[in-house]
C-alpha atoms as a PDB file:
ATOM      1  CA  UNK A   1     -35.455 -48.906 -39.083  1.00  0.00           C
ATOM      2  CA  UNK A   2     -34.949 -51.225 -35.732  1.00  0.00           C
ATOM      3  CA  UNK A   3     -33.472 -54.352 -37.896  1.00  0.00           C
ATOM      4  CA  UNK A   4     -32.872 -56.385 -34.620  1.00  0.00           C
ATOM      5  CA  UNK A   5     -36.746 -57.205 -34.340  1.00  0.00           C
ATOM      6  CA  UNK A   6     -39.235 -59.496 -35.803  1.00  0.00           C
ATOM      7  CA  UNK A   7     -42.641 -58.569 -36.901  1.00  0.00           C
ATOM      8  CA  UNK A   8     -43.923 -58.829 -33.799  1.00  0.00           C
ATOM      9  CA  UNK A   9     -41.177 -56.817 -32.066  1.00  0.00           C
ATOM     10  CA  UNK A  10     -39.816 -59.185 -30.788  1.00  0.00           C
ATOM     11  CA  UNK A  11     -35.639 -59.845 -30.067  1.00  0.00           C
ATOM     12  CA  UNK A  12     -33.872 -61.240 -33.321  1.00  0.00           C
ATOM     13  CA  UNK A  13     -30.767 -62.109 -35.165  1.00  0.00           C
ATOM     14  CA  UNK A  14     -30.287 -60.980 -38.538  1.00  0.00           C
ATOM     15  CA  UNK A  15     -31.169 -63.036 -41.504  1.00  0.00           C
ATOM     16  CA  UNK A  16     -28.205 -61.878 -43.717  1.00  0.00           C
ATOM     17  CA  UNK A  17     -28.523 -65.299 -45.715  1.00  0.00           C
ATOM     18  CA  UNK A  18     -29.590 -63.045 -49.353  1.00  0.00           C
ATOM     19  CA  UNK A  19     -26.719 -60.755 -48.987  1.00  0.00           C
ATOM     20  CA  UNK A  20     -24.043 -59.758 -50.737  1.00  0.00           C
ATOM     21  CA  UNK A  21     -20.278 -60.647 -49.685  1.00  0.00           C
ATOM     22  CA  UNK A  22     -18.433 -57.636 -50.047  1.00  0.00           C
ATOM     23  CA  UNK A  23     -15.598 -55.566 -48.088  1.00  0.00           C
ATOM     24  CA  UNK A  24     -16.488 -54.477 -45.454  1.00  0.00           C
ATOM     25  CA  UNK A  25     -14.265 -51.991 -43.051  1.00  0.00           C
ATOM     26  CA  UNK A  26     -15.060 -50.198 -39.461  1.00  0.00           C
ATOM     27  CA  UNK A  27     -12.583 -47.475 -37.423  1.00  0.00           C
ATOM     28  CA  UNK A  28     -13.759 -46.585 -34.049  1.00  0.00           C
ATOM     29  CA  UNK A  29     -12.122 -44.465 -31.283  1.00  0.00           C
ATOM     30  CA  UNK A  30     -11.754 -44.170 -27.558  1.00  0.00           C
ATOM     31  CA  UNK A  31      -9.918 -41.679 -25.572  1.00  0.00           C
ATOM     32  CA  UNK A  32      -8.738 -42.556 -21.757  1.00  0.00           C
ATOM     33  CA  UNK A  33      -8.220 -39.140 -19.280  1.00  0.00           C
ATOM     34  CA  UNK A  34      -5.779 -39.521 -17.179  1.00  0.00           C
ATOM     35  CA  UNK A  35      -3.149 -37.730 -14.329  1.00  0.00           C
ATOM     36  CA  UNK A  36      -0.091 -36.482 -16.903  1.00  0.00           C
ATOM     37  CA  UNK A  37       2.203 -38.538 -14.222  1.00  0.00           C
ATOM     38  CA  UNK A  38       0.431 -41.616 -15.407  1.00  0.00           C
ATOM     39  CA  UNK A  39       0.382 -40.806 -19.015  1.00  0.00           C
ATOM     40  CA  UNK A  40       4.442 -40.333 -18.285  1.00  0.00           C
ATOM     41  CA  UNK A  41       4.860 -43.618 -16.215  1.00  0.00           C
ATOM     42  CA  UNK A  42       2.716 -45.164 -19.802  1.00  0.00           C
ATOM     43  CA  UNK A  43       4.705 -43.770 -22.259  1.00  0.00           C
ATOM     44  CA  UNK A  44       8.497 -43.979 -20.347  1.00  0.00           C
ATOM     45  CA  UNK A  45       7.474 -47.836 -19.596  1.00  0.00           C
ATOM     46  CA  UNK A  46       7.760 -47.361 -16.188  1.00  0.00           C
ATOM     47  CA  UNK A  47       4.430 -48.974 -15.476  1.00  0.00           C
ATOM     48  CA  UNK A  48       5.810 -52.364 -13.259  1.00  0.00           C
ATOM     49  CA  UNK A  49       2.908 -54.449 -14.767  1.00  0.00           C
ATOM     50  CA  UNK A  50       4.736 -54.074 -17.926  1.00  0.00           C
ATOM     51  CA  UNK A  51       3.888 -52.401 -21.487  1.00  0.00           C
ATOM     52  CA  UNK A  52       0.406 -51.275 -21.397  1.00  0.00           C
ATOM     53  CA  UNK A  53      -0.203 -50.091 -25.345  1.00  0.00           C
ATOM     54  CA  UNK A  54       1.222 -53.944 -25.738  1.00  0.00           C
ATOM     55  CA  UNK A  55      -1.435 -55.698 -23.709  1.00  0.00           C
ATOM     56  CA  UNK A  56      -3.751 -52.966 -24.381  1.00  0.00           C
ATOM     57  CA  UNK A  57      -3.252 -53.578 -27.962  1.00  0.00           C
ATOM     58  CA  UNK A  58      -3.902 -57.329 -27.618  1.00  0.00           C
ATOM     59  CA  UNK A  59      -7.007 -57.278 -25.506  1.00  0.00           C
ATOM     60  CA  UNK A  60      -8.520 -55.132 -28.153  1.00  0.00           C
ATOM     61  CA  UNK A  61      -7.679 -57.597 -31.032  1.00  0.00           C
ATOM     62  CA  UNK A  62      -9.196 -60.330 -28.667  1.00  0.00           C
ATOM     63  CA  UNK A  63     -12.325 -58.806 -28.049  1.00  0.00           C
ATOM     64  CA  UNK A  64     -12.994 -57.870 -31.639  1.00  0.00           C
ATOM     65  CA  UNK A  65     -12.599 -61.214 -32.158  1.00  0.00           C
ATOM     66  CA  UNK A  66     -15.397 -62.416 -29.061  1.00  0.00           C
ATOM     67  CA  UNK A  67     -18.149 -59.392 -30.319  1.00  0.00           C
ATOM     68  CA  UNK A  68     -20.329 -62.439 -31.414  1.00  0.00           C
ATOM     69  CA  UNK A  69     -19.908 -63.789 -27.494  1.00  0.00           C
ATOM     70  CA  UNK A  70     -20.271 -59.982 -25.610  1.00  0.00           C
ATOM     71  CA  UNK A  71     -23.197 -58.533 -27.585  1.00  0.00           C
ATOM     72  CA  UNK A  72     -26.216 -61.327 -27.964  1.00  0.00           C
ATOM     73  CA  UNK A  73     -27.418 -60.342 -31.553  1.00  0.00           C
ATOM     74  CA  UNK A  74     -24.120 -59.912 -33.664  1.00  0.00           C
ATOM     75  CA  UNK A  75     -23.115 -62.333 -36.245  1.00  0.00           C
ATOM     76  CA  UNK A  76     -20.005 -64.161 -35.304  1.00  0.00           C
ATOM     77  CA  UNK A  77     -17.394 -63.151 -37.870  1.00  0.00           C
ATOM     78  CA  UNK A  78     -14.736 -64.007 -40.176  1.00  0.00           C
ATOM     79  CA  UNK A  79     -12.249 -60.898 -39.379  1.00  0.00           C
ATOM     80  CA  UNK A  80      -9.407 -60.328 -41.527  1.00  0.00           C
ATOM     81  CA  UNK A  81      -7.628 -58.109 -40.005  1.00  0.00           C
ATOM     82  CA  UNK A  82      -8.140 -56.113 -36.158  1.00  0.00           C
ATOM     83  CA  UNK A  83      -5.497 -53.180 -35.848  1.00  0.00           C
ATOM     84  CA  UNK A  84      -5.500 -51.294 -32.171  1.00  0.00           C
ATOM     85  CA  UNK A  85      -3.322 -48.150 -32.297  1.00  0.00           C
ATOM     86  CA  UNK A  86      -2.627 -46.516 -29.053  1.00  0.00           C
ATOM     87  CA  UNK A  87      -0.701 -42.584 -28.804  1.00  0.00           C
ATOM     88  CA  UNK A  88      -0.230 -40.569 -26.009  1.00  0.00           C
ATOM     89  CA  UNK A  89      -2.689 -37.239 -26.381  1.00  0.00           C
ATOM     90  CA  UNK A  90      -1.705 -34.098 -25.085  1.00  0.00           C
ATOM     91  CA  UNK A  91      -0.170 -34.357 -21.664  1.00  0.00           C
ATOM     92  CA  UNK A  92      -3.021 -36.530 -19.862  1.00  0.00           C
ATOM     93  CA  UNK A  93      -5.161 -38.718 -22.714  1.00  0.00           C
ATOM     94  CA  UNK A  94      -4.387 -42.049 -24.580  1.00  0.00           C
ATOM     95  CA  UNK A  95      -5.869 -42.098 -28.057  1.00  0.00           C
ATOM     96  CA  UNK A  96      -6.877 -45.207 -29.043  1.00  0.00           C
ATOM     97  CA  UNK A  97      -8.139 -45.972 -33.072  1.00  0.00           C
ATOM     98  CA  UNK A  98      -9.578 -49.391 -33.669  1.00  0.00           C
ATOM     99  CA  UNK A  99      -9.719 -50.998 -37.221  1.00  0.00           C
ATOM    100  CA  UNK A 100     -11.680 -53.926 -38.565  1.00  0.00           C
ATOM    101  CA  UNK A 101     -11.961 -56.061 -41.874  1.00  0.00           C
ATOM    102  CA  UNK A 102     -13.894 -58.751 -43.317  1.00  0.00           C
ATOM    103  CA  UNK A 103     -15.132 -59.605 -47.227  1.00  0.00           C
ATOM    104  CA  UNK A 104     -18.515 -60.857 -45.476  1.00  0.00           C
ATOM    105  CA  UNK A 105     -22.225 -60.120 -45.654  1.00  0.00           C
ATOM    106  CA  UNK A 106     -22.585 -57.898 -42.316  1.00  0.00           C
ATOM    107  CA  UNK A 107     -20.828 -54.967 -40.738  1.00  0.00           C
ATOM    108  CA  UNK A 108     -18.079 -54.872 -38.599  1.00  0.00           C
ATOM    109  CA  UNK A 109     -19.026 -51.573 -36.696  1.00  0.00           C
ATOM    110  CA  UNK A 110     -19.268 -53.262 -33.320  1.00  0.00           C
ATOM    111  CA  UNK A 111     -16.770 -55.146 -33.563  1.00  0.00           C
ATOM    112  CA  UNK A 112     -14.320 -52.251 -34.055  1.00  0.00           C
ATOM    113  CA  UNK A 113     -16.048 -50.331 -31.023  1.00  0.00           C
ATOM    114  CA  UNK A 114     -15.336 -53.425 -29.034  1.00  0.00           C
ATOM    115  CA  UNK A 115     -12.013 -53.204 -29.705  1.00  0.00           C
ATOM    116  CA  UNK A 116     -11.371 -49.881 -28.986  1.00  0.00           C
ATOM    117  CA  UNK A 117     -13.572 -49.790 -25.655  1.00  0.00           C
ATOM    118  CA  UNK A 118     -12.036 -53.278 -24.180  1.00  0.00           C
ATOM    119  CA  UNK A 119      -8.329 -51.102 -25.061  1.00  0.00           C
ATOM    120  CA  UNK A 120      -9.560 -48.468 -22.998  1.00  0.00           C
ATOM    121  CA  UNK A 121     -10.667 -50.903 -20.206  1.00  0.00           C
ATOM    122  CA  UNK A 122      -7.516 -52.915 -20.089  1.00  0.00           C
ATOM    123  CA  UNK A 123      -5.664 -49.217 -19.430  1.00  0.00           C
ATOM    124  CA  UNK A 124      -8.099 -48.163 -16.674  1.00  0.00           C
ATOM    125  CA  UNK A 125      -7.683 -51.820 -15.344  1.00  0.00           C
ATOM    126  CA  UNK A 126      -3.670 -51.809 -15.464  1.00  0.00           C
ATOM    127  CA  UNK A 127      -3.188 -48.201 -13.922  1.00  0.00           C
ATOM    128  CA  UNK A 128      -6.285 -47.798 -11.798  1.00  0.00           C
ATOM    129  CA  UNK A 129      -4.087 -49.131  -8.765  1.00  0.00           C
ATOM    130  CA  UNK A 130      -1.922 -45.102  -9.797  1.00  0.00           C
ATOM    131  CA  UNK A 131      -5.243 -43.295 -10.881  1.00  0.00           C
ATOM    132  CA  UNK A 132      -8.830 -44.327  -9.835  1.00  0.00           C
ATOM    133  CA  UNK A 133      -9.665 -40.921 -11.450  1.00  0.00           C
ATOM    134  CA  UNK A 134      -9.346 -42.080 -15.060  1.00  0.00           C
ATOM    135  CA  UNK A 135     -11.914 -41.606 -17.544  1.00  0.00           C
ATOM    136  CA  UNK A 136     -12.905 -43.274 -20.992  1.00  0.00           C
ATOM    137  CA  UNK A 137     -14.518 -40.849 -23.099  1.00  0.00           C
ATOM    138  CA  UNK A 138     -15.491 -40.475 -26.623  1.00  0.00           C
ATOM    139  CA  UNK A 139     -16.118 -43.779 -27.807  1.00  0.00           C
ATOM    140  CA  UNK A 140     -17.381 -43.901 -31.424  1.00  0.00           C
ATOM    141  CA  UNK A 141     -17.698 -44.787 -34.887  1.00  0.00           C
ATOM    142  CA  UNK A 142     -15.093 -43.116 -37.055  1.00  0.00           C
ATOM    143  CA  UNK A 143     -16.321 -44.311 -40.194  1.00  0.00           C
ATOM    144  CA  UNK A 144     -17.838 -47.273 -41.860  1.00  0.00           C
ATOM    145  CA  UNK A 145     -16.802 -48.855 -45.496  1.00  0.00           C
ATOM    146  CA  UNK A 146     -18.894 -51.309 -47.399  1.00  0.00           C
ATOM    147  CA  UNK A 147     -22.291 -52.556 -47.770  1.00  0.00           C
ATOM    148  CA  UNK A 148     -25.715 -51.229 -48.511  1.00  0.00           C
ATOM    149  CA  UNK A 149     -25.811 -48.542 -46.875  1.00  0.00           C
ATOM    150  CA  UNK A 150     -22.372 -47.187 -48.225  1.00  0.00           C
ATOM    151  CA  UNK A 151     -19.808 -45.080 -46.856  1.00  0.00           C
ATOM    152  CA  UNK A 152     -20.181 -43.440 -43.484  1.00  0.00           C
ATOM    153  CA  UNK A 153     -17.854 -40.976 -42.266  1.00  0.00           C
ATOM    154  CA  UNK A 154     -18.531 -38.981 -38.567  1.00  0.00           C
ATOM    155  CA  UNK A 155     -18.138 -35.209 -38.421  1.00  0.00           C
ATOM    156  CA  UNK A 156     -14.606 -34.078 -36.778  1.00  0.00           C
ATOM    157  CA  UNK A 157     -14.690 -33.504 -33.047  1.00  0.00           C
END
């Protein structure tokens, strides 16, 4: 069921007014491809724009935070907590995993892929000038705590 339109299909905003407050939890991942030499310039912190899991890490906590502003139909939100983990994959992929929190009445699925596809932006953006080639792949809903519709959990890949 399309819950983002009125009865006459129209465009709408949620009406989450009735429900519940409960905890409410959302893990998303992205992966960004990349040449292993810039992987290794990442990880050793040779990178000369600085640490970029650090500022990585902190655009995605920012842009959980803006959802509401990025994507017209989301409830702004209370978060509680935004956690952005970033590892080195393999010999050429960054693995990022978003996290998101809230005791509120809606999800927090989007805001978690936010986060974790404005991480993988902010690497393309501070190592594109040493790899135009790099991908972002794989972004996705790991799994989703809380509310009506329960647990969700996505199949291994």
């Amino acid at each position: 069921m399309l819950t983002h339109l009125d009865s006459q299909g129209r465009a709408a905003m949620v009406d989450v007014t009735d429900k519940a407050v409960t905890h409410r939890e959302a893990v998303a991942e992205a992966r960004v491809r990349m040449l292993p030499q810039t992987l290794s310039m990442i990880v050793d912190g040779a990178h000369p724009k600085g640490d970029v899991f650090a500022v990585a890490r902190i655009a995605g906590i920012q842009a959980a935070k803006k959802t509401s502003d990025l994507i017209p139909l989301c409830h702004p939100l209370m978060l509680t907590s935004v956690k952005v983990e970033l590892s080195a994959e393999g010999s050429d992929c960054v693995h990022i995993v978003a996290r998101c929190k809230l005791s509120g009445q809606t999800g927090v699925e989007m805001e978690a892929l936010t986060a974790a596809s404005v991480a993988a932006l902010t690497i393309y953006d501070m190592c594109k000038a040493a790899d135009r080639g790099m991908t972002i792949e794989h972004v996705r809903l790991l799994e989703k705590l809380g509310g009506k519709s329960g647990h969700y959990q996505a199949d291994a890949q």
